[in-house]
Structures are given as C-alpha cells and as structure tokens.
Protein backbone atom coordinates (compact mmCIF):
# COMPACT_ATOMS: atom_id res chain seq x y z
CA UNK A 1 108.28 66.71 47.04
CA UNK A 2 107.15 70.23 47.61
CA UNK A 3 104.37 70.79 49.81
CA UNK A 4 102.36 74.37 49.45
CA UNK A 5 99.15 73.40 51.51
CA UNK A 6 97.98 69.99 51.79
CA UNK A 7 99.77 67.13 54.28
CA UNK A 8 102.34 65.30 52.85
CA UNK A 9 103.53 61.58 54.49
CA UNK A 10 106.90 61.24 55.19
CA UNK A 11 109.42 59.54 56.39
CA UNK A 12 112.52 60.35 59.48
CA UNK A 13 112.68 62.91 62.24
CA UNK A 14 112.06 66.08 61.70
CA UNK A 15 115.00 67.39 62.06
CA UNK A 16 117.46 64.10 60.50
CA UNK A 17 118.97 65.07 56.66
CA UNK A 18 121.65 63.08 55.00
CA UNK A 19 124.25 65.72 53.92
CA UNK A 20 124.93 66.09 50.25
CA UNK A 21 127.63 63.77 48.50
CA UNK A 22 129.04 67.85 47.25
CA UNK A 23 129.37 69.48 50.48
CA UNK A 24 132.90 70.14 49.95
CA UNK A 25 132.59 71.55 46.57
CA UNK A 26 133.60 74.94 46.35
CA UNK A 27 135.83 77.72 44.27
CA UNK A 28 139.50 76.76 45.12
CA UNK A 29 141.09 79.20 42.96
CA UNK A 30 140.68 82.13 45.62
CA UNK A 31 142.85 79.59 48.11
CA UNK A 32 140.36 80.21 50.90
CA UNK A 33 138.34 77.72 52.79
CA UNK A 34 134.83 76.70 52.12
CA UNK A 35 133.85 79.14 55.00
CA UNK A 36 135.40 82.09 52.68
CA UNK A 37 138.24 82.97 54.90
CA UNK A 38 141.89 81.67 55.99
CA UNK A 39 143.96 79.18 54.19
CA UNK A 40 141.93 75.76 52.93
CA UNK A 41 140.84 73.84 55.75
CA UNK A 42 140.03 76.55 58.57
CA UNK A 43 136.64 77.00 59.65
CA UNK A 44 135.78 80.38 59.96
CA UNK A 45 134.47 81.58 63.24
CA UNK A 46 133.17 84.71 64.63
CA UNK A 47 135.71 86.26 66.36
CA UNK A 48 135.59 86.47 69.63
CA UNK A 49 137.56 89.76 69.63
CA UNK A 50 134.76 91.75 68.03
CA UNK A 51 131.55 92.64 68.87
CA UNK A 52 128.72 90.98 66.68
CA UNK A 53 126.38 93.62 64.92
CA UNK A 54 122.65 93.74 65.83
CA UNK A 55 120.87 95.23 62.51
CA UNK A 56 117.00 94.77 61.76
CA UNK A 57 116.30 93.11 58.59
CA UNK A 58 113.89 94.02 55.99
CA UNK A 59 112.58 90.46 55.28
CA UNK A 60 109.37 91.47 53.55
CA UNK A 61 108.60 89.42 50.68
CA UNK A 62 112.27 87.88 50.13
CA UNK A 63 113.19 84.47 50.05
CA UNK A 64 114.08 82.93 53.42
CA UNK A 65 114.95 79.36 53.69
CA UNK A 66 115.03 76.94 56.70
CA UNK A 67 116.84 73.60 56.47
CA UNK A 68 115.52 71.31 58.55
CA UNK A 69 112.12 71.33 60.32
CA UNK A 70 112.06 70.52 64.16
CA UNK A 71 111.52 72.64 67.12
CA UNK A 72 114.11 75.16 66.92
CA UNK A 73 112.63 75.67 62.91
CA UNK A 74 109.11 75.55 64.46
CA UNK A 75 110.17 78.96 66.67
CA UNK A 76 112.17 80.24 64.06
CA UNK A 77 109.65 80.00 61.08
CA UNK A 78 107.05 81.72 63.45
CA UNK A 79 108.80 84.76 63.71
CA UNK A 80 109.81 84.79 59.80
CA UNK A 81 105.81 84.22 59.06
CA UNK A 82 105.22 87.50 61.04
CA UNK A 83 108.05 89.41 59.48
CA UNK A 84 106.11 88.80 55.82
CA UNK A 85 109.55 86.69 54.65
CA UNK A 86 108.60 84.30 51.92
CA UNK A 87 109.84 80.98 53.89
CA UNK A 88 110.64 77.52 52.33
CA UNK A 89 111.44 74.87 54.62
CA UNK A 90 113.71 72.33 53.16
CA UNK A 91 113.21 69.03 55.37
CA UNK A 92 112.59 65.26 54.63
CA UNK A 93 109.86 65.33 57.66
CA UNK A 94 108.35 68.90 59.65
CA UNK A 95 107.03 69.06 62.98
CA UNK A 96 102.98 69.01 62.88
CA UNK A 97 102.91 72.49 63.17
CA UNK A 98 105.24 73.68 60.62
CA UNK A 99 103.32 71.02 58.51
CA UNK A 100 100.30 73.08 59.63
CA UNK A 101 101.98 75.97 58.78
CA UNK A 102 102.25 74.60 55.13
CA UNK A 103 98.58 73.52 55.02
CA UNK A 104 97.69 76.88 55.91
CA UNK A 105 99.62 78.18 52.96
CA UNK A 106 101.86 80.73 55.06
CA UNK A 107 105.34 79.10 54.18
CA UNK A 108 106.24 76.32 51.39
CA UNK A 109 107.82 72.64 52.12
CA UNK A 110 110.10 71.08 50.28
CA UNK A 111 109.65 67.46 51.72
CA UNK A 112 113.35 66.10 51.02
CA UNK A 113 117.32 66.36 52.11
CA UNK A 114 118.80 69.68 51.88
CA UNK A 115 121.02 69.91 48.24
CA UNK A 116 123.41 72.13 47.51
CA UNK A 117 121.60 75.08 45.15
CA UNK A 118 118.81 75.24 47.46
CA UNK A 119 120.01 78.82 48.67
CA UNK A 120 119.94 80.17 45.39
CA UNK A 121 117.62 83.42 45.22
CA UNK A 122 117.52 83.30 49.34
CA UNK A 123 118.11 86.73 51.56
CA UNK A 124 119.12 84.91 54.95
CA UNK A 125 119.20 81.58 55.66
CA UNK A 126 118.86 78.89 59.13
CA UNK A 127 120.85 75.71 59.39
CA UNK A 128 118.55 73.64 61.77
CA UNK A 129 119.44 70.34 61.69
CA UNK A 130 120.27 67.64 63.93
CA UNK A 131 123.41 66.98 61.48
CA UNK A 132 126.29 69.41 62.11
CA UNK A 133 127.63 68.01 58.69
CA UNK A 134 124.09 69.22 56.62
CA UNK A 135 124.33 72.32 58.45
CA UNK A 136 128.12 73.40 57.72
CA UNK A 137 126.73 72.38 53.95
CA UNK A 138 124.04 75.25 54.00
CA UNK A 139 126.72 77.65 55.65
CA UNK A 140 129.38 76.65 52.64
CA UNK A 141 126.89 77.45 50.43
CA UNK A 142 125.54 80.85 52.03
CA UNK A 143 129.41 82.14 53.05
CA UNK A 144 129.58 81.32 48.89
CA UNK A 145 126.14 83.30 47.90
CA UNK A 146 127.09 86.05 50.50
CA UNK A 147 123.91 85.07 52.28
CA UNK A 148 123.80 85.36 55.91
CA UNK A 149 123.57 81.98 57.71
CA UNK A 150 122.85 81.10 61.15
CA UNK A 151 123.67 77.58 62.42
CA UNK A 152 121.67 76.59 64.99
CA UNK A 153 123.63 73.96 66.45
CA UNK A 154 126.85 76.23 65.98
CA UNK A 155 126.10 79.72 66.36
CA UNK A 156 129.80 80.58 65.92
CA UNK A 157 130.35 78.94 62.98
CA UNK A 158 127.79 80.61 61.16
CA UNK A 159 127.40 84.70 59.60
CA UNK A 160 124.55 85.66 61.65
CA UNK A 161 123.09 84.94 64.84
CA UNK A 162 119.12 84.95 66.48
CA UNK A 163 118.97 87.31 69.28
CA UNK A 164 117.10 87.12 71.79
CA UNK A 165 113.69 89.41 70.82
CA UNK A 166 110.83 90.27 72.38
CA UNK A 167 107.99 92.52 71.05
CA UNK A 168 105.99 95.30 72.50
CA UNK A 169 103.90 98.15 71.50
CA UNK A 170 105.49 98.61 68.27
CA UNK A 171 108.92 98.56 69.62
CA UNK A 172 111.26 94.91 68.83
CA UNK A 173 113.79 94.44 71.76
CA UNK A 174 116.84 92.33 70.60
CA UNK A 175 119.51 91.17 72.73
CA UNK A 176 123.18 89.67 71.78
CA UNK A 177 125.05 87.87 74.75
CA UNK A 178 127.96 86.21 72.56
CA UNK A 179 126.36 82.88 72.76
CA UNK A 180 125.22 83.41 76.45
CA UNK A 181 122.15 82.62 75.22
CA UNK A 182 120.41 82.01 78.99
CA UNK A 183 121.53 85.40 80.11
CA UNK A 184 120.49 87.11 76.79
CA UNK A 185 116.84 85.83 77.28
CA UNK A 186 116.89 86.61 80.61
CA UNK A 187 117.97 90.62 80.04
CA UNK A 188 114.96 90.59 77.00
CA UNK A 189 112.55 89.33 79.34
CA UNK A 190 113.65 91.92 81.64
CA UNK A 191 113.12 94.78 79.62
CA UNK A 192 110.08 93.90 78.05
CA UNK A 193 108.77 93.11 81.29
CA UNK A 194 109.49 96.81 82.56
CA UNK A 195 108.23 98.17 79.41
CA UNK A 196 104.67 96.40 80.32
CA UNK A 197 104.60 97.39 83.50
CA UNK A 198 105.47 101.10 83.02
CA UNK A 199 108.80 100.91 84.64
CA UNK A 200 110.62 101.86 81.51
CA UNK A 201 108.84 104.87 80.07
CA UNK A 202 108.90 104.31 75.67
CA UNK A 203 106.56 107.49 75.17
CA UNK A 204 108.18 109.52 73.06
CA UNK A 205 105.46 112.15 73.92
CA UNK A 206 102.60 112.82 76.15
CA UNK A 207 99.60 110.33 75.53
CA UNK A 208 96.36 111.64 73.05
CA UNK A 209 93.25 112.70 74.87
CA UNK A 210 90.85 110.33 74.89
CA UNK A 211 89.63 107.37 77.06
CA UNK A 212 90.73 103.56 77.13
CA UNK A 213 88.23 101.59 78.76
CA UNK A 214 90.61 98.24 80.21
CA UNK A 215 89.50 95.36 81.85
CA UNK A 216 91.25 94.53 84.58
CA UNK A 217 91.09 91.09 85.10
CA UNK A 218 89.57 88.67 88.25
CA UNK A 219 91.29 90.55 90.33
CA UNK A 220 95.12 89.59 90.66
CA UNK A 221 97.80 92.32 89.29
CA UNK A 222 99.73 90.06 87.05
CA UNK A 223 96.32 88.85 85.12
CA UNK A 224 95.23 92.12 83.72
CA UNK A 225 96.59 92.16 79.64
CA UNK A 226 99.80 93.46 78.28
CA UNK A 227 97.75 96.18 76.64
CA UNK A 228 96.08 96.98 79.45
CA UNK A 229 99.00 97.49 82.18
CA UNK A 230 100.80 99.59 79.54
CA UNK A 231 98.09 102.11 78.90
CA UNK A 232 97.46 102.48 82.63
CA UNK A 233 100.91 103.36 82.83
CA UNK A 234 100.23 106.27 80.48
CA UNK A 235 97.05 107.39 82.56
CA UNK A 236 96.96 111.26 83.67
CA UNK A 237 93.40 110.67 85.26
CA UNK A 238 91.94 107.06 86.41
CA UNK A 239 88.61 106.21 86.84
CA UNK A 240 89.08 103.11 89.12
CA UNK A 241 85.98 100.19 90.14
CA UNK A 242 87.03 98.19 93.40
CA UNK A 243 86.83 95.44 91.64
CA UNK A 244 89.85 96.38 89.15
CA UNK A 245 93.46 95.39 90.17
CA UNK A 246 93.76 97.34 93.62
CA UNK A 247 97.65 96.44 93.55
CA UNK A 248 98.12 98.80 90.38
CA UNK A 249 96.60 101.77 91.58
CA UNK A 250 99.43 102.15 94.26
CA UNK A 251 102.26 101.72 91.60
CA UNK A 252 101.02 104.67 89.83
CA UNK A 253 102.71 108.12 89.50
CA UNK A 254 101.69 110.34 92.43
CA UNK A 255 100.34 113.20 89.55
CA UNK A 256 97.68 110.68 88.59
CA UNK A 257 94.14 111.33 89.69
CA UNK A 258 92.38 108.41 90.57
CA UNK A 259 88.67 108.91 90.76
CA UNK A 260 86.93 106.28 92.98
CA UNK A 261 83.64 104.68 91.32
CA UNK A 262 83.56 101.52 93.60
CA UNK A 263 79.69 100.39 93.77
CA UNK A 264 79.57 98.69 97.05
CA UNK A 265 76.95 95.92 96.36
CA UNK A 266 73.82 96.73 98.72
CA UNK A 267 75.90 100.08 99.84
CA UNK A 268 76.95 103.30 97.96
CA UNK A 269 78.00 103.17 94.76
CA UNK A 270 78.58 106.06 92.37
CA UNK A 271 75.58 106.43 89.55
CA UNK A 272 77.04 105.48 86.02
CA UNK A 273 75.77 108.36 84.40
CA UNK A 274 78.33 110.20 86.53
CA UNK A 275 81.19 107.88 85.66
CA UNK A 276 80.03 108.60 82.03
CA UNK A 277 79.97 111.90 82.62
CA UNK A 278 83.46 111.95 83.97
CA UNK A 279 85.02 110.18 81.41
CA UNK A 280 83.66 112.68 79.24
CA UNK A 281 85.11 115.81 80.95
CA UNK A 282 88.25 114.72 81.15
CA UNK A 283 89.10 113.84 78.10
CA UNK A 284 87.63 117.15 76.74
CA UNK A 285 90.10 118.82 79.00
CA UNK A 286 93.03 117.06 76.99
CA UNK A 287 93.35 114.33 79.50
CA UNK A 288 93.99 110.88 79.07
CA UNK A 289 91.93 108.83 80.98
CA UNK A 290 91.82 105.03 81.80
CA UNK A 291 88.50 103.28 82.79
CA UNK A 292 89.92 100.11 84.88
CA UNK A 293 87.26 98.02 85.27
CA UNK A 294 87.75 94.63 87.22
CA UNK A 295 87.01 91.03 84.95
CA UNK A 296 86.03 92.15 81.31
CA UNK A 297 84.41 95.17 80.36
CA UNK A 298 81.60 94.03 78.22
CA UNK A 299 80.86 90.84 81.01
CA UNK A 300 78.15 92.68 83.10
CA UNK A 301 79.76 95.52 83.90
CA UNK A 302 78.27 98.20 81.58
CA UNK A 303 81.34 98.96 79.61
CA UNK A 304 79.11 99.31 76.19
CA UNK A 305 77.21 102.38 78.17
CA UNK A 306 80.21 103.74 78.31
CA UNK A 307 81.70 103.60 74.64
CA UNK A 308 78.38 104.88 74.08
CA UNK A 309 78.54 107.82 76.10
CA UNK A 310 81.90 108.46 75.08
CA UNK A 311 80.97 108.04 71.69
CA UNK A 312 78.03 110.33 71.39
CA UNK A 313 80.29 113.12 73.21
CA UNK A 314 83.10 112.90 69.86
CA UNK A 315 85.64 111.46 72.61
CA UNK A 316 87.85 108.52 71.05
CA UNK A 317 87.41 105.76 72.71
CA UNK A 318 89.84 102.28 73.24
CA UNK A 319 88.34 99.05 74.81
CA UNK A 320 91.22 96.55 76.32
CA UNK A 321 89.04 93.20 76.74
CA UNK A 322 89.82 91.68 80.18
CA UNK A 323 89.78 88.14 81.84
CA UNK A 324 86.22 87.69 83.20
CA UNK A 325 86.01 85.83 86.63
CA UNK A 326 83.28 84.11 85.39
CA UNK A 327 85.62 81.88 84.06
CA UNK A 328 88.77 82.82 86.22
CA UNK A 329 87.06 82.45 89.43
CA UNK A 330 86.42 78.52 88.37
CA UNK A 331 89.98 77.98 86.87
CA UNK A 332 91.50 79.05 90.12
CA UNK A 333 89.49 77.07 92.36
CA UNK A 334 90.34 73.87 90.49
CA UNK A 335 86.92 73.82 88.90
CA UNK A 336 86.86 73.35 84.94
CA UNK A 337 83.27 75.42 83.56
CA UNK A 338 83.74 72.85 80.80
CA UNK A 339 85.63 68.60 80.70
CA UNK A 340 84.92 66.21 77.67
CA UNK A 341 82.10 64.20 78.27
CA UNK A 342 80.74 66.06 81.20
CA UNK A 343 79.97 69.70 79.78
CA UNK A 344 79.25 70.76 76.27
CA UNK A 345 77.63 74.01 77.35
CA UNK A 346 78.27 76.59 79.49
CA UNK A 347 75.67 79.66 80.15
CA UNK A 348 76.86 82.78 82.37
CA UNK A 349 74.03 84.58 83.66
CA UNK A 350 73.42 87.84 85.39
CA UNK A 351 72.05 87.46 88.88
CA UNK A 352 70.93 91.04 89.74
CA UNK A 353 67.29 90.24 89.50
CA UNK A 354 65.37 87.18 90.56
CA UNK A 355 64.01 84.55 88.56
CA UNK A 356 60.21 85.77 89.21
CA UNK A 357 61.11 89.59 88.55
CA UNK A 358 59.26 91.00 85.59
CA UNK A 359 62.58 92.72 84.54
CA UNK A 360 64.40 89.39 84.37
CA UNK A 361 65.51 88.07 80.81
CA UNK A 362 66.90 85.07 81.59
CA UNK A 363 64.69 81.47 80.63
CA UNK A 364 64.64 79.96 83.89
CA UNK A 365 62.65 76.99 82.57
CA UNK A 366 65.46 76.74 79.96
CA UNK A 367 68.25 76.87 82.54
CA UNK A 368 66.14 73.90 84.11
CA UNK A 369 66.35 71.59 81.41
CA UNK A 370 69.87 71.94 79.99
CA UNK A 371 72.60 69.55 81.26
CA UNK A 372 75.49 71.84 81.08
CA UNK A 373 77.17 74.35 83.24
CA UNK A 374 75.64 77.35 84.90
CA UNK A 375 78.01 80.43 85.62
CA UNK A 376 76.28 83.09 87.87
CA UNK A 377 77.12 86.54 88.54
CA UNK A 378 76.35 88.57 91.14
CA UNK A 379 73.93 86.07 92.25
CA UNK A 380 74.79 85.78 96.31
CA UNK A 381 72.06 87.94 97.71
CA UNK A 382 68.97 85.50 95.76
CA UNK A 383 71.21 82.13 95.29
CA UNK A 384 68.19 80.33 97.18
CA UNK A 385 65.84 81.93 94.90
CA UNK A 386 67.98 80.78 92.18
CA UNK A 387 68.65 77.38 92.92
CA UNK A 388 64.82 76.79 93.93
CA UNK A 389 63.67 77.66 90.40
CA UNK A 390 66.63 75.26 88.47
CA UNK A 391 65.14 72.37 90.88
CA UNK A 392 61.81 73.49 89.78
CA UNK A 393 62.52 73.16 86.39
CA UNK A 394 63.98 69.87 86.18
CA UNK A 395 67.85 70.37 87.41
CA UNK A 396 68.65 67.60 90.22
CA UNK A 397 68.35 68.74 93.92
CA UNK A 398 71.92 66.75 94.29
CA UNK A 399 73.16 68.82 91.57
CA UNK A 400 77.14 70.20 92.83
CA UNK A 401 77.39 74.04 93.48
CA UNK A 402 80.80 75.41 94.34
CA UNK A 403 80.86 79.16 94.99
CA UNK A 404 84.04 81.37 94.70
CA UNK A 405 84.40 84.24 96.79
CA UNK A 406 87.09 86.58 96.25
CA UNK A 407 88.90 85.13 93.25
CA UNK A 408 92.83 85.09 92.87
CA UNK A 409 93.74 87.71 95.45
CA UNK A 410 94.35 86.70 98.90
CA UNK A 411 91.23 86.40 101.04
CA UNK A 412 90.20 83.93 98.12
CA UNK A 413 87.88 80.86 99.33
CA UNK A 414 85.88 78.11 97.59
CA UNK A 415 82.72 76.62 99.37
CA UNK A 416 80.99 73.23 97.78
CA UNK A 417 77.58 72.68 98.09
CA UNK A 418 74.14 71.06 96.26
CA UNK A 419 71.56 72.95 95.15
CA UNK A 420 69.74 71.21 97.73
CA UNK A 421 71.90 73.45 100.43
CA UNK A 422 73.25 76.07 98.59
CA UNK A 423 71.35 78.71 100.53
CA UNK A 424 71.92 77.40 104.08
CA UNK A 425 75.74 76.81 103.33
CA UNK A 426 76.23 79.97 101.72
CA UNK A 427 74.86 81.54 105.20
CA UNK A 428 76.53 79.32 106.99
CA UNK A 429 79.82 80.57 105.47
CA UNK A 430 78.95 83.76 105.42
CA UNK A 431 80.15 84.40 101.84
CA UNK A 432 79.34 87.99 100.34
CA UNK A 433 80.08 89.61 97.01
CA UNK A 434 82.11 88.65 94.77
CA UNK A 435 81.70 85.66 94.51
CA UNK A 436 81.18 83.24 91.08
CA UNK A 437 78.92 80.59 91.64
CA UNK A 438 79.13 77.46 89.58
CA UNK A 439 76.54 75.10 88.84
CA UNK A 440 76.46 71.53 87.00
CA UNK A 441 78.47 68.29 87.28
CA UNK A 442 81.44 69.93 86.71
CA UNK A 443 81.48 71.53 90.10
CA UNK A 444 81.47 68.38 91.60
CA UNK A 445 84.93 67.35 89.91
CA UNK A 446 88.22 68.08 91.68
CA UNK A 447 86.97 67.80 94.77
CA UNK A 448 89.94 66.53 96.33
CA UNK A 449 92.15 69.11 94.57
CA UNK A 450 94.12 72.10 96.23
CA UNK A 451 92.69 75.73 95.51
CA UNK A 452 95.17 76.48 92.20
C-alpha cells in the first residue's frame, strides 16, 4: 500500500522488514561481490586508511528513499523534507510522525517490506532498519545502481555516511568523526554554539546600516533567541534597556557603543522619543545598531513606536521577537499560566494605570467575571488597587496570587498570596519592579514545588 496523505493501519514495528527472498541476486559475471568490490563473498567496507569525503548534495526535487520508518528515519526524513528531496519511505509500519509527515503530503509511504527494485530512479538512499539483513539488501542494490547508501545500523558497510550537521544563519556545519559519532556531535555543537554567540566571527563583511530591534528575553543570557545573540554580535552601536540581558553587554567588543536607555520605574528614565531619535542617527551615519530590549519587543515595551519611527525616517528596520516574562516569569517559578481543566484563558494586562484612571483600557468588570488566568505587568506600585477591583467584580477574595520578582537571573524570588492579602504581603516583602504577578487558580498549583 502506498500512502500519499491519509493514515493507513498497519501492522509490526516501525522499523521490523522481512528481507527479500532475492537479496543475493546480483551480476556475477564481473566476479565481484554483491558490495561491488573484492572477490565474491567480501563485504566491502570503508577503508579505514582513507579519509571519507564530506560533499553537499543537491537533493532538490530527486528521488530519495528511506527503508524503514522508526526513529533514526523520523530524524533523517526531517532533514531530507527541508532539503526539498522528493522522499518515499518504504516501511510495513512508520512512526506517528513520519505517518504525519505523509498525511501532510511532504513525503510518500509505501506501507510494505522493502523489495529489491525499490531504488530504481533514487539519488541517495538510507538503510534504517532494525534488520541488518534488509539493510545490506538496499546497500546490494544501491552499490549495483551506483546510488549512495548509508546503513544506519552499519555505517561502514555502507557508500555514504550522515554527518553530524547543524544549521545557522545560512551557513550548514557538517562534521565526520570516522564513526565517532559522540565526539562528532559534540565538535558540531561546539561550533555552532560559538557561531551563535559571536565567538566565531562568519561575516564575510561589515554588517548593513540599519537597526534590529531584539528582544532579549526574561532576563537570563542563554534565553534570548539564536537570531538575536547573533545580530548583537554584529552590533557597532547598542541601544541597551536594563531590563535586556545585562550578561551580554559585557561580552561585547570594547569598539561597541552601548547607549544606556534604562527607565528606572518611579526614577529617571530616558524619553522614547530620544531612543527613537537615536536609533535614527545612527543608522544614518552607516551604523548598525541593535535595540536590546528585555522580554519581547511588542509585549509592553513600545517596540512598534519604534519600527515606526524608524520607518518614517527610510531606516530598515529588523524585529527579533523575544521571550516575554509574562509567561517566563510563571514557567520559572513552577507556576503554569495555563493546566487542563483549570485554565482555558489567559489575559496579560498592562498595569501602568489604575483601574479607575480615565486613560485605562482594560474591562475591569470583564477581568471580574472570567475564570481564567490574569498575567499583570508592571502592576506592583497599584496591585491593591488592582486586586480590590477583581474582588469587586466578582473574582473570589481567596483567589491565589503568586508574584515573581526578578525572573531567571539570580536575585529571583516568588511570593504567594490571595487577593485578599496581596497588598499587605507584597509590602511585607518588600517586592519592587519587575515583578510578574499571576492571578487565578493556577497560582495556587505547585505550591510545594522548588523555584525551576
């Protein structure tokens, strides 16, 4: 059966074939051995006196098949998907996601035992079997096609072998270990790591003017994005909130200007039509500037005035969406915002204003009357004024309250409370800003969990 979309029931483990009754058939007129080389009888292996070449294949729109379908398939099909290979699996039963892969339409699934013939018209092929006999089949019949073969369970029996890859920026980092597979991985993840972080320098030349506008994350150096650590890396002039990764800032090359716009809640803060306005002249001087902006740019913090201003001035703009703490600040603490059967809704409000300030937008009465969770922001300085007018409006005075000061760096705290006491244990603790306060049954969960 061949499966192109739609599930198909079968039987057997995903990666279980019976081998062929004709795996031995093969051209014995040239005297070699089904693996093409040596007198009948010898397997051919790759030789451990030369080096194996690394070479980047073209697999756009040509036939790739994949004999078996379990996890090693799952990983391997993937990564053929993304390389635009036209992939048939060739497997009496598929792992659900290569089976979801087939729904999908992205690959095709032949839903039977491998057969000698099924290479014919292939590019490359991947023995992935549990069956070392099925898979020295497929490589008798690639050596025979002069297709390129890579056992999985054998990698030196086959043609070819996977290296060890990692992507970044545009740039495919592959890594060949003669079968040291561990230490292969290891050295990829290496590299790429130093790409992200700006310890390897890839720019072939000097970054284009402009500004990238990057959200830095909760807080915590290793959660800002990929994206976002690399073009900081590239930064000739950075326009830093305290709120943004501090950590980073100190890594960076001493010919980078970093221009302070902390705003110190209650204190001084630089005027945003300044930042605006230095974003702006920078990148009209030919710079290449980096607005790092702590959580996620568009999450209350103004980011869209920004692209705006930037826009309106003809300066190319890049926005790098972050992790907000409004949902960070939670996970970290050990508090889920959301848990089946507790929370189908989750609201994140802005708590600059108060509830009875004509410039508020937010439906207090609505807030009241929902049964979900309530994420507030900046909401320390009028948390009794908030949790007053949710009691007002029909939330429980018992309702749980856990407040987050500080999230994932190391002064971090958690303090639980009702919305009965909020106000006086808030004092009591003396928390300040930041801080994420969480309201709703699911603050009450977990309490016996450790900080995470």
């Amino acid at each position: 059966m061949r499966v192109r979309g739609g599930p198909a029931t079968v039987t057997g483990s995903p990666g279980s074939q019976t081998p062929p009754p004709d795996v031995s058939r093969r051209d014995a007129a040239d005297g070699k051995s089904a693996a093409g080389r040596g007198p009948p009888g010898e397997e051919r292996r790759l030789s451990a006196q030369h080096e194996q070449y690394l070479v980047g294949l073209d697999l756009s729109g040509r036939r790739v098949v994949v004999v078996g379908g379990g996890q090693v398939a799952q990983r391997r099909v993937a990564r053929l998907i993304g390389a635009g290979a036209v992939v048939e699996v060739v497997s009496p039963a598929v792992t659900p996601a290569v089976e979801g892969m087939a729904s999908a339409r992205e690959i095709t699934w032949t839903a039977r035992a491998y057969t000698d013939g099924d290479l014919d018209g292939a590019w490359y092929a991947i023995a992935a079997t549990d069956d070392p006999q099925v898979n020295a089949a497929v490589g008798t019949e690639a050596e025979r096609r002069r297709v390129f073969c890579v056992r999985a369970d054998d990698g030196a029996a086959g043609t070819a072998v996977t290296p060890a890859t990692g992507g970044f920026d545009g740039l495919t980092v592959g890594v060949l270990a003669r079968g040291a597979h561990r230490r292969s991985a290891a050295v990829r993840t290496a590299l790429v790591e130093a790409l992200q972080a700006g310890v390897v320098n890839d720019a072939a030349e000097a970054p284009l003017p402009g500004v990238a506008l990057v959200g830095g994350g909760p807080g915590d150096p290793e959660l800002i994005t990929v994206r976002g650590r690399r073009l900081l890396s590239r930064a000739e002039v950075v326009v830093a909130d305290r709120l943004g990764p501090r950590d980073l800032i100190d890594e960076l090359s001493p010919d980078v200007e970093v221009i302070d716009a902390s705003k110190i809640p209650y204190g001084r803060a630089m005027a945003q039509q300044r930042i605006n306005e230095l974003l702006v002249e920078h990148a009209r001087a030919g710079r290449f500037v980096v607005r790092l902006k702590g959580g996620d740019p568009f999450v209350y913090g103004r980011g869209f005035e920004e692209v705006l201003a930037c826009a309106e001035a003809g300066v190319p703009v890049t926005v790098v969406p972050g992790i907000t703490s409004a949902f960070a600040a939670p996970a970290v603490a050990g508090v889920p915002v959301s848990h089946r059967g507790v929370a189908h809704e989750i609201v994140v409000v802005s708590g600059h204003v108060a509830p009875d300030d004509p410039r508020s937008l937010t439906d207090w009465e609505a807030l009241g009357r929902m049964r979900g969770t309530i994420v507030l922001m900046m909401a320390v300085e009028r948390i009794g004024a908030f949790a007053d007018a949710l009691v007002r409006y029909g939330r429980p005075a018992d309702t749980p309250v856990v407040v987050v000061q500080d999230a994932t760096t190391r002064i971090q705290r958690r303090v639980r409370a009702t919305l009965a006491d909020i106000e006086q244990v808030a004092k009591a603790h003396d928390v300040s800003p930041p801080a994420i306060v969480v309201i709703g049954p699911v603050a009450g969960l977990g309490d016996d969990l450790p900080e995470l």
